[in-house]
Protein backbone atom coordinates (compact mmCIF):
# COMPACT_ATOMS: atom_id res chain seq x y z
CA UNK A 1 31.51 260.03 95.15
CA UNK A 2 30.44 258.74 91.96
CA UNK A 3 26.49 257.90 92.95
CA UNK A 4 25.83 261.74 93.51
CA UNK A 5 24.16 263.85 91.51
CA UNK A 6 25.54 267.09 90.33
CA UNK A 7 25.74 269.85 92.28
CA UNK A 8 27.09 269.00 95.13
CA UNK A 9 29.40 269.86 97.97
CA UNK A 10 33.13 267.75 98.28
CA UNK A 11 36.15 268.22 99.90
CA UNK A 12 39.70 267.75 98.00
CA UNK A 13 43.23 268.61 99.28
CA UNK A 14 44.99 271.08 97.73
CA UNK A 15 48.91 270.71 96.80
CA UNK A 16 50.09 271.75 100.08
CA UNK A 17 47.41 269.09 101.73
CA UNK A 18 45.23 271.98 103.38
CA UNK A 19 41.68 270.51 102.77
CA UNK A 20 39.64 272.47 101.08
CA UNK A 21 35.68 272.41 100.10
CA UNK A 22 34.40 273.05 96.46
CA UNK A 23 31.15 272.85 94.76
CA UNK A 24 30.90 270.39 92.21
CA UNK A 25 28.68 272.00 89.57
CA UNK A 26 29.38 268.99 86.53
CA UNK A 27 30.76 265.73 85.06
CA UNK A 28 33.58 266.12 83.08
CA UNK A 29 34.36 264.86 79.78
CA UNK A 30 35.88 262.06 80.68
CA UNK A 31 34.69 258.98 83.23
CA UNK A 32 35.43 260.29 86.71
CA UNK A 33 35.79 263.79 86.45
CA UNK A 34 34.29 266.37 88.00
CA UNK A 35 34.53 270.10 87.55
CA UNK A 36 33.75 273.02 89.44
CA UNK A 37 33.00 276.11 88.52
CA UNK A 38 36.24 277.44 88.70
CA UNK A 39 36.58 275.24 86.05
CA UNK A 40 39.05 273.03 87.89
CA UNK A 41 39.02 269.29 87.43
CA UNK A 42 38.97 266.82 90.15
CA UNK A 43 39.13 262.65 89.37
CA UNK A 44 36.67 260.86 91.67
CA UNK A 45 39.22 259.42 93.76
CA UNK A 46 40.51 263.26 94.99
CA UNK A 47 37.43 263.89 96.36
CA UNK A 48 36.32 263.50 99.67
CA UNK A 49 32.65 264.23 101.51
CA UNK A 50 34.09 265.39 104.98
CA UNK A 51 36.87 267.11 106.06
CA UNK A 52 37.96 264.21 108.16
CA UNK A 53 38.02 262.09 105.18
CA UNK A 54 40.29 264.58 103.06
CA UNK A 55 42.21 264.66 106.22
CA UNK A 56 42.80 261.06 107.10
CA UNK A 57 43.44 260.43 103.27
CA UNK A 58 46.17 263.11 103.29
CA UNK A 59 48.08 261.37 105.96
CA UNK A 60 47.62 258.36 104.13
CA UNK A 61 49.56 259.87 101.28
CA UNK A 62 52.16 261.30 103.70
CA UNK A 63 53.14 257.59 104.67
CA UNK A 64 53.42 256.55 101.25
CA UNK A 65 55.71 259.53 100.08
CA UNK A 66 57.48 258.52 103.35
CA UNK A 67 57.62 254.62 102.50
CA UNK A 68 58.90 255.38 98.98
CA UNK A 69 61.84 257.96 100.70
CA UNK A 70 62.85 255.38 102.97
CA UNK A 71 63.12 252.48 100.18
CA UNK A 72 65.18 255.59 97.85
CA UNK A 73 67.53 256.38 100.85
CA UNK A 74 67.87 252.51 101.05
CA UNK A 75 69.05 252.00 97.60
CA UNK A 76 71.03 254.78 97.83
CA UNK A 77 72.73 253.77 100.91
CA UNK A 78 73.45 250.57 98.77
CA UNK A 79 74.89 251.67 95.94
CA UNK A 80 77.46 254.19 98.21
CA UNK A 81 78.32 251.29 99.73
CA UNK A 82 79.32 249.25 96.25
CA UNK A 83 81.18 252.53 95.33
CA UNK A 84 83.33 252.80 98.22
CA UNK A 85 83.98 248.86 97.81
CA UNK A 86 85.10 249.40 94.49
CA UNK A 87 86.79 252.61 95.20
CA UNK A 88 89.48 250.88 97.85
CA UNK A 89 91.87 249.40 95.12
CA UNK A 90 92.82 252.76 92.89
């Protein structure tokens, strides 16, 4: 999204991943931000330029958050396990 020129129409997803289109109206302070004119700042990489995109790149997210949950419960599961070992002999 970096080669347009302000303004211009992008689509971002909002906390709760609905996708959602804003008008860019100008380049932030600093490299690779945008604002709009809501005055809410968006870093090049949150922005999309279809709805599919936004989309696809939320469910992309999803699966990480999900990847990094499964490698937690892992861990987890590990260290129960060392605490029960240890937990045998009092």
């Amino acid at each position: 999204m970096l080669d347009k020129a302000v303004p211009f129409s992008a689509w971002v997803l909002t906390p709760g991943f609905a996708p959602k289109e804003v008008e860019i109206v100008e380049a932030g302070y600093y490299a690779g931000y945008y604002s709009t004119a809501a005055r809410k700042h968006y870093f090049h990489t949150e922005l999309y330029q279809s709805k599919r995109e936004a989309v696809e790149a939320g469910w992309r997210k999803l699966d990480d958050q999900m990847n990094a949950l499964r490698k937690r419960e892992a861990a987890i599961i590990k260290k129960k396990t060392t605490l029960h070992k240890n937990s045998q002999d009092l």
